[in-house]
C-alpha atoms as a PDB file:
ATOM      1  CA  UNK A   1      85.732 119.027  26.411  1.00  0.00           C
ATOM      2  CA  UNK A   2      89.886 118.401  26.178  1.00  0.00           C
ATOM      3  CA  UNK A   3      91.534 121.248  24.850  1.00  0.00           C
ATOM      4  CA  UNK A   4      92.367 118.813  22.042  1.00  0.00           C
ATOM      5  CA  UNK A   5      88.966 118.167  20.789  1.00  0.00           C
ATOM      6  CA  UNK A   6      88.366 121.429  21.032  1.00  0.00           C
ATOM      7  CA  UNK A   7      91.538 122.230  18.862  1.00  0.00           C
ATOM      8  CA  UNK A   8      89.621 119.672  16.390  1.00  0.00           C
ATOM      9  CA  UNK A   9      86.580 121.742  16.792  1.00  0.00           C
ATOM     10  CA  UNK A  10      88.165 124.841  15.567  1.00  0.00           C
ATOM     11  CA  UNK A  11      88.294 126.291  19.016  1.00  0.00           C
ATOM     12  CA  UNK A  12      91.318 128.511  19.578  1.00  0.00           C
ATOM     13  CA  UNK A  13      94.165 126.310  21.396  1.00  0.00           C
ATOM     14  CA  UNK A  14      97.759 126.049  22.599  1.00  0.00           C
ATOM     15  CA  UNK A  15     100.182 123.168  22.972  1.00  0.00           C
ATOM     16  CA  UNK A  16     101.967 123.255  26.413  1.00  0.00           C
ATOM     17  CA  UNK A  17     105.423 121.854  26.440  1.00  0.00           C
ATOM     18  CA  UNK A  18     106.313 120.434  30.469  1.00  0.00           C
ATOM     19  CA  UNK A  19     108.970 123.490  29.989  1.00  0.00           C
ATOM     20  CA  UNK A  20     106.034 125.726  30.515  1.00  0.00           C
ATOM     21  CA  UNK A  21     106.627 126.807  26.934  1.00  0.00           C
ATOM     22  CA  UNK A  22     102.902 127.753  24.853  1.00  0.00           C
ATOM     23  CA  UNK A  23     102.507 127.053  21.575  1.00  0.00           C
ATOM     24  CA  UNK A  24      99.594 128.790  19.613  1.00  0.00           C
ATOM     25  CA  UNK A  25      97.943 125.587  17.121  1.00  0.00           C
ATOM     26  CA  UNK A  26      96.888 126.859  13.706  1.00  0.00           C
ATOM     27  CA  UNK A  27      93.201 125.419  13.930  1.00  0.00           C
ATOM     28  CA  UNK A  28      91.754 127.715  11.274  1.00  0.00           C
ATOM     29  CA  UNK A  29      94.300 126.441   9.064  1.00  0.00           C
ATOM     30  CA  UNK A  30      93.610 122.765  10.063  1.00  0.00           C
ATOM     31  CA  UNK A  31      89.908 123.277   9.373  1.00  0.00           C
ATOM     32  CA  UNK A  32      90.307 125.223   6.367  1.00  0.00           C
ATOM     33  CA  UNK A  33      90.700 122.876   2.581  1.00  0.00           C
ATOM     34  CA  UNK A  34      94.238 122.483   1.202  1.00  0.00           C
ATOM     35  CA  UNK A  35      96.272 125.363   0.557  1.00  0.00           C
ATOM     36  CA  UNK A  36      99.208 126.127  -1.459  1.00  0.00           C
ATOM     37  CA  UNK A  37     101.822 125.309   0.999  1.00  0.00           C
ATOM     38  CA  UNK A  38     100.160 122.166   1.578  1.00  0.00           C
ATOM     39  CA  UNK A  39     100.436 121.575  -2.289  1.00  0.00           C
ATOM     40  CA  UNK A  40     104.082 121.412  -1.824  1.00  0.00           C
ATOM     41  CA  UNK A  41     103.336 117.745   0.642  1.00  0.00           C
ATOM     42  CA  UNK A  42     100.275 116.978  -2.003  1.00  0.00           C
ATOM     43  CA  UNK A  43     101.103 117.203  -4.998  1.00  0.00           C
ATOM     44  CA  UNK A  44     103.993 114.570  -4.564  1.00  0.00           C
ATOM     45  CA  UNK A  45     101.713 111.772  -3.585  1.00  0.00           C
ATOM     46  CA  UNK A  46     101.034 110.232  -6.788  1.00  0.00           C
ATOM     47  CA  UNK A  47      99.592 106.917  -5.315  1.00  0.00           C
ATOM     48  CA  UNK A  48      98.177 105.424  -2.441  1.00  0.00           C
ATOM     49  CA  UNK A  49      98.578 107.641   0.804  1.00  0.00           C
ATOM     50  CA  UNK A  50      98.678 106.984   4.955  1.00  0.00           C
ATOM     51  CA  UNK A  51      97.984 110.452   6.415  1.00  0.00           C
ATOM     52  CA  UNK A  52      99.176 109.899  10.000  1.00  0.00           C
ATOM     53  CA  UNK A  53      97.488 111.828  12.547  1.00  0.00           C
ATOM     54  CA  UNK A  54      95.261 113.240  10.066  1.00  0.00           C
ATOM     55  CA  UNK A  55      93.037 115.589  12.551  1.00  0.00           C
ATOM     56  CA  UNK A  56      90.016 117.241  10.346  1.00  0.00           C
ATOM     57  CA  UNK A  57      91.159 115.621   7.722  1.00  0.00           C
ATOM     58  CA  UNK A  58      91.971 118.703   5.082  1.00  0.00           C
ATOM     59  CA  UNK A  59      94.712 116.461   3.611  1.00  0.00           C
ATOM     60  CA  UNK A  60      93.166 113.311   3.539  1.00  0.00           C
ATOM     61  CA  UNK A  61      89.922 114.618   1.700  1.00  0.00           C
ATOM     62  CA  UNK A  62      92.253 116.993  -0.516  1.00  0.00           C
ATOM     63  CA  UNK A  63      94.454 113.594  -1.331  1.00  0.00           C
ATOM     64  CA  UNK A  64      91.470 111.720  -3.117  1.00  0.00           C
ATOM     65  CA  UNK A  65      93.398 108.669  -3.036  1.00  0.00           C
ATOM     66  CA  UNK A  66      94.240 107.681   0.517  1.00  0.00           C
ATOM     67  CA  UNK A  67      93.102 107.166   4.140  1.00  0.00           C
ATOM     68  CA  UNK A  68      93.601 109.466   7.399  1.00  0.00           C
ATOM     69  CA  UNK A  69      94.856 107.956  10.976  1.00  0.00           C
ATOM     70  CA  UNK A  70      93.848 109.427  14.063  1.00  0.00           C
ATOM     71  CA  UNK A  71      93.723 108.311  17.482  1.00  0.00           C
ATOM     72  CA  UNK A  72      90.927 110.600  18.718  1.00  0.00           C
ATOM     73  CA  UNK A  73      87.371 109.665  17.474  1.00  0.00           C
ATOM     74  CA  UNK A  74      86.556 113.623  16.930  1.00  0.00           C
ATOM     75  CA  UNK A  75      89.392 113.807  14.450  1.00  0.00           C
ATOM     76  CA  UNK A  76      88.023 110.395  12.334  1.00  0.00           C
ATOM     77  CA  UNK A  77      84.765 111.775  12.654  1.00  0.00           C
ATOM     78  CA  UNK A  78      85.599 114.883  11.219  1.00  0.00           C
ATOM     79  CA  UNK A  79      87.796 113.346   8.049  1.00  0.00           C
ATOM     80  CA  UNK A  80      84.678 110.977   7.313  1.00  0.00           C
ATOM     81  CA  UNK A  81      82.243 114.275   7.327  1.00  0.00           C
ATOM     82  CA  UNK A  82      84.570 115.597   4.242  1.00  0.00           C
ATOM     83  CA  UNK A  83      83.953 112.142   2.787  1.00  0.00           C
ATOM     84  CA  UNK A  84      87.329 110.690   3.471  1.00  0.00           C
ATOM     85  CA  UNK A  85      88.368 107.592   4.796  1.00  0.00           C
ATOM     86  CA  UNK A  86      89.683 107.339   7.934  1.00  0.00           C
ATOM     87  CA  UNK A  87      90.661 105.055  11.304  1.00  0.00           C
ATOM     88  CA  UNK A  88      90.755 105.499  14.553  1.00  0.00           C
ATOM     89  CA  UNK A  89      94.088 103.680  15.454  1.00  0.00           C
ATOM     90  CA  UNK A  90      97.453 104.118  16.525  1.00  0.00           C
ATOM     91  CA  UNK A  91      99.898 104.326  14.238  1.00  0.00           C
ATOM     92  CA  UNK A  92     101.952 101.550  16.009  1.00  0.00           C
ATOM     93  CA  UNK A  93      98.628  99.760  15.727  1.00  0.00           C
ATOM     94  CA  UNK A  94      98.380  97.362  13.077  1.00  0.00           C
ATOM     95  CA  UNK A  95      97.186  99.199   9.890  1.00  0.00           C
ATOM     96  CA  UNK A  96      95.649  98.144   6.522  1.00  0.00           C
ATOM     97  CA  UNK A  97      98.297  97.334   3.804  1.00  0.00           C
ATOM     98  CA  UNK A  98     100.678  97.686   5.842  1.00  0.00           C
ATOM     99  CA  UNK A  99     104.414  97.651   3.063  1.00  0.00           C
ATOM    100  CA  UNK A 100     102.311  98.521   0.541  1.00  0.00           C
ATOM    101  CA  UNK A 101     101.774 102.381   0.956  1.00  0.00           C
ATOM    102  CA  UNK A 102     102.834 104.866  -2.062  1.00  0.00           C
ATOM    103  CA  UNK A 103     103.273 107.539   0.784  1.00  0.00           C
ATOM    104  CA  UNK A 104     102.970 108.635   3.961  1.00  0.00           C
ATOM    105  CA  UNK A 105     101.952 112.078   5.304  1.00  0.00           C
ATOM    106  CA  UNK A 106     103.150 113.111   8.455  1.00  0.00           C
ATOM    107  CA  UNK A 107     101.941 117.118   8.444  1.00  0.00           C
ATOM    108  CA  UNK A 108     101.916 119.634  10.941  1.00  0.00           C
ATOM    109  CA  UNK A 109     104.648 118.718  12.892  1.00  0.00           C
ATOM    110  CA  UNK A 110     103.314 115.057  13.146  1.00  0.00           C
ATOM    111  CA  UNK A 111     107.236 113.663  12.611  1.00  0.00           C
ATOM    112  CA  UNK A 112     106.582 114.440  16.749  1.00  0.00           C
ATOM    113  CA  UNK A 113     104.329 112.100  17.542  1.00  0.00           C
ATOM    114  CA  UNK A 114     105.494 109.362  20.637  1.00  0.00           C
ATOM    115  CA  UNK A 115     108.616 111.659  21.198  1.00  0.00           C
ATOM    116  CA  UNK A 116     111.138 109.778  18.856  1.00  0.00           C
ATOM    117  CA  UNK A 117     110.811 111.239  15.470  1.00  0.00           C
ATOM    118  CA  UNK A 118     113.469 108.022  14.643  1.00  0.00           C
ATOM    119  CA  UNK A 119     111.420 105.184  16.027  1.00  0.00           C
ATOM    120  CA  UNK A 120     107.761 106.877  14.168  1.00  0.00           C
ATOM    121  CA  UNK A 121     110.017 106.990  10.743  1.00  0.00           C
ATOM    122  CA  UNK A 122     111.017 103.424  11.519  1.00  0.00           C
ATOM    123  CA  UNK A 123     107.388 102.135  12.123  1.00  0.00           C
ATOM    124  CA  UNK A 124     106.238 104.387   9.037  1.00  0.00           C
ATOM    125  CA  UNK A 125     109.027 102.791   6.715  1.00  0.00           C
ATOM    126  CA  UNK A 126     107.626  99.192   7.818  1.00  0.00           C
ATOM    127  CA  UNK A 127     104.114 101.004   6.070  1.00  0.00           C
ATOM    128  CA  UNK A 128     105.667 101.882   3.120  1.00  0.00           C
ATOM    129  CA  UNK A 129     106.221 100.033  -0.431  1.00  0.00           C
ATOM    130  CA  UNK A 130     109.894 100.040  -1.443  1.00  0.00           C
ATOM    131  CA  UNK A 131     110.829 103.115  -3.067  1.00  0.00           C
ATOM    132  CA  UNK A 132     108.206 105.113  -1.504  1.00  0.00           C
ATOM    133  CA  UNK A 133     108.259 108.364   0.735  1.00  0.00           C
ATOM    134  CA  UNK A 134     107.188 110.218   3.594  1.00  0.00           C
ATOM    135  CA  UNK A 135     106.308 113.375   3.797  1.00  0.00           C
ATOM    136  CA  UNK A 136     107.294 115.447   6.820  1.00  0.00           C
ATOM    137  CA  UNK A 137     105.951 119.141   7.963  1.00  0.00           C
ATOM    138  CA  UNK A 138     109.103 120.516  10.544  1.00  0.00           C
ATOM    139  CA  UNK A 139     109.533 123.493  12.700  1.00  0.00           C
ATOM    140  CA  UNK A 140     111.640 126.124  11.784  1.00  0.00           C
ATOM    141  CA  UNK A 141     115.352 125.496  11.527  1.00  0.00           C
ATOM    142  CA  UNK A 142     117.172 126.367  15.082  1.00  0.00           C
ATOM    143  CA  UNK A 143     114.589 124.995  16.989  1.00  0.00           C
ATOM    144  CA  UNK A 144     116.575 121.136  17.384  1.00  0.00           C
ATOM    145  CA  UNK A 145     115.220 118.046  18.233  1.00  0.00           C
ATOM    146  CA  UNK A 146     113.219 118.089  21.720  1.00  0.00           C
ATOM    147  CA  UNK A 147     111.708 116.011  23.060  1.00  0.00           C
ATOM    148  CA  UNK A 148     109.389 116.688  25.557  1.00  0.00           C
ATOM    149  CA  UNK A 149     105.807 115.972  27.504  1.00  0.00           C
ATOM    150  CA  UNK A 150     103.313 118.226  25.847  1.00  0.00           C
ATOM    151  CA  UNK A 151      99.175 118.491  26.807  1.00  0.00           C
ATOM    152  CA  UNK A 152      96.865 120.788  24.688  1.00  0.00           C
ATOM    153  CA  UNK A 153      95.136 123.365  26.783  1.00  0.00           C
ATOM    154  CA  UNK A 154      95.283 121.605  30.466  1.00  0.00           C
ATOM    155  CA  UNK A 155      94.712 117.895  28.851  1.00  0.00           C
ATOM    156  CA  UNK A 156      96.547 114.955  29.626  1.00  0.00           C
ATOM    157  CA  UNK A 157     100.164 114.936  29.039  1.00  0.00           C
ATOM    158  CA  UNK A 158     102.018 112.720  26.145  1.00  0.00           C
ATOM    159  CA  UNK A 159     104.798 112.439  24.171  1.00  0.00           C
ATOM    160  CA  UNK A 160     106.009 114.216  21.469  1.00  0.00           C
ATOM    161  CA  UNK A 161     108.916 116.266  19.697  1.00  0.00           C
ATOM    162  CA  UNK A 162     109.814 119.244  18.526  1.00  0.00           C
ATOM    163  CA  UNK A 163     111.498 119.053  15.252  1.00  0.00           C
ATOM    164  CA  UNK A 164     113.251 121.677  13.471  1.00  0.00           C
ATOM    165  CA  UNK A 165     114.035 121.453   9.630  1.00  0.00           C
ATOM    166  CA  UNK A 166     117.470 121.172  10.205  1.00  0.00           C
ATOM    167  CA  UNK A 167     117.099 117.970  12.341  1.00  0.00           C
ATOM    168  CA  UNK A 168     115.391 116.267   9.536  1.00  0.00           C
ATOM    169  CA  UNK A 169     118.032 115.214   7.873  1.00  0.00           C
ATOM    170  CA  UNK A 170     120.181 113.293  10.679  1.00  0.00           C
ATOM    171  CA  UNK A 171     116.982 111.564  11.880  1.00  0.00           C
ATOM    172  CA  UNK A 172     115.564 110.583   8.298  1.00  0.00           C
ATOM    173  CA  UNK A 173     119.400 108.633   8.095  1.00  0.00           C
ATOM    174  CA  UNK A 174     119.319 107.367  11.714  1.00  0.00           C
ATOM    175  CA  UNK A 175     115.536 105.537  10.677  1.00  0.00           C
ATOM    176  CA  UNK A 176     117.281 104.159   7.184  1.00  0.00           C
ATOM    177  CA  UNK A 177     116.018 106.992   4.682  1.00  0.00           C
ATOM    178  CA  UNK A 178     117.305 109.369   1.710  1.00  0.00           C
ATOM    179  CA  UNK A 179     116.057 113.171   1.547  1.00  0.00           C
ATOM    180  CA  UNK A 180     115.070 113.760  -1.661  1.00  0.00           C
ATOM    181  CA  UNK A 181     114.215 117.368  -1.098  1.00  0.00           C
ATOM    182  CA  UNK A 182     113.470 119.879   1.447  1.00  0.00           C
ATOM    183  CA  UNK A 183     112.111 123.455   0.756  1.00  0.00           C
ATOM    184  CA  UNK A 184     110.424 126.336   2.636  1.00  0.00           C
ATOM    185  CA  UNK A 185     106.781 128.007   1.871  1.00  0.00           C
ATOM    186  CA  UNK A 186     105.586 131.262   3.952  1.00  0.00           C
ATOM    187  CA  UNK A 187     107.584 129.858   6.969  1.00  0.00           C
ATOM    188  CA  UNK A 188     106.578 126.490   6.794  1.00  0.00           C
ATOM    189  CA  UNK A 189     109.451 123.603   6.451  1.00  0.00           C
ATOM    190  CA  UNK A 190     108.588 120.659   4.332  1.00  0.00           C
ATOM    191  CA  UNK A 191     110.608 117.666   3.315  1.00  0.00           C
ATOM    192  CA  UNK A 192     110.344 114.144   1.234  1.00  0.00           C
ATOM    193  CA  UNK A 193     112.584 111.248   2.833  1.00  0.00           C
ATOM    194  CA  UNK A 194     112.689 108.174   0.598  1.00  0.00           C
ATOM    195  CA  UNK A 195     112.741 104.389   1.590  1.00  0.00           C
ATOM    196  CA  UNK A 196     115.449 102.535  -0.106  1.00  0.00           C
END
């Protein structure tokens, strides 16, 4: 079993950045339902939502109205068990309605997925309806934009980036986008960018 399906399992795991760096994942938290600093990303969806990367799914099932992306076939699996909808696709896959999304999640540090936090709010801004938003879970401020190789617990390597709060705003206007907000819950850093 990869370290990152056992991650999606709820088995205790760490990110490894190519620096050598360990990062501890929250998988209790990613298996648990919705909580309050989630609420913060949730309760600002008030239409149809693209939860990229959606992993067990806690945000897709919590969102009612919406459907979860994942690339690994544990992490659909999972979503579908909490009677969600959900895909197993890339997100620079083509997706269903694509332009015509209300909002689009991209939680738990997903603004790092591929490495390029610019060219995934690009692609996600193609998804989107004019006027609508994405919402982005960041690392703490001070930590920069990085990217890097990463593997989860002796896995393959691939892409990805760290983001820190502060680095939000510079890439949200680099990819064409507005912040309408950013705010802070019991250390985690959340933020709404808005298409145009």
């Amino acid at each position: 079993m990869s370290g990152f399906t056992a991650g999606l399992l709820g088995v205790a795991c760490c990110i490894e950045l190519a620096s050598g760096e360990r990062i501890e994942l929250p998988v209790d938290r990613w298996h648990a339902d919705a909580d309050r600093s989630d609420a913060l990303l949730l309760d600002r969806c008030a239409g149809p939502t693209l939860d990229v990367g959606c992993g067990p799914g806690r945000l897709t099932a919590a969102l009612g109205i919406g459907l979860g992306v994942d690339v690994s076939p544990v992490a659909v699996a999972l979503t579908r068990a909490r009677g969600a909808a959900a895909l197993r696709r890339d997100v620079y896959e083509r997706l269903p309605a694509e332009g015509r999304w209300r909002h689009a999640l991209l939680a738990d540090g997903n603004i790092g997925i591929g490495g390029d936090p610019v060219r995934l709010l690009r692609r996600v801004s193609a998804l989107l309806a004019r006027g609508g938003s994405v919402l982005v879970e960041a690392d703490r401020p001070g930590t920069g934009l990085r990217p890097t190789l990463a593997r989860v617990d002796g896995g393959a390597w691939f892409d990805w980036a760290l983001v820190g709060a502060d680095s939000v705003p510079p890439a949200a206007a680099e990819a064409g986008y507005d912040v309408r907000w950013m705010s802070e819950h019991r250390g985690r850093w959340f933020a709404e960018l808005v298409r145009p």
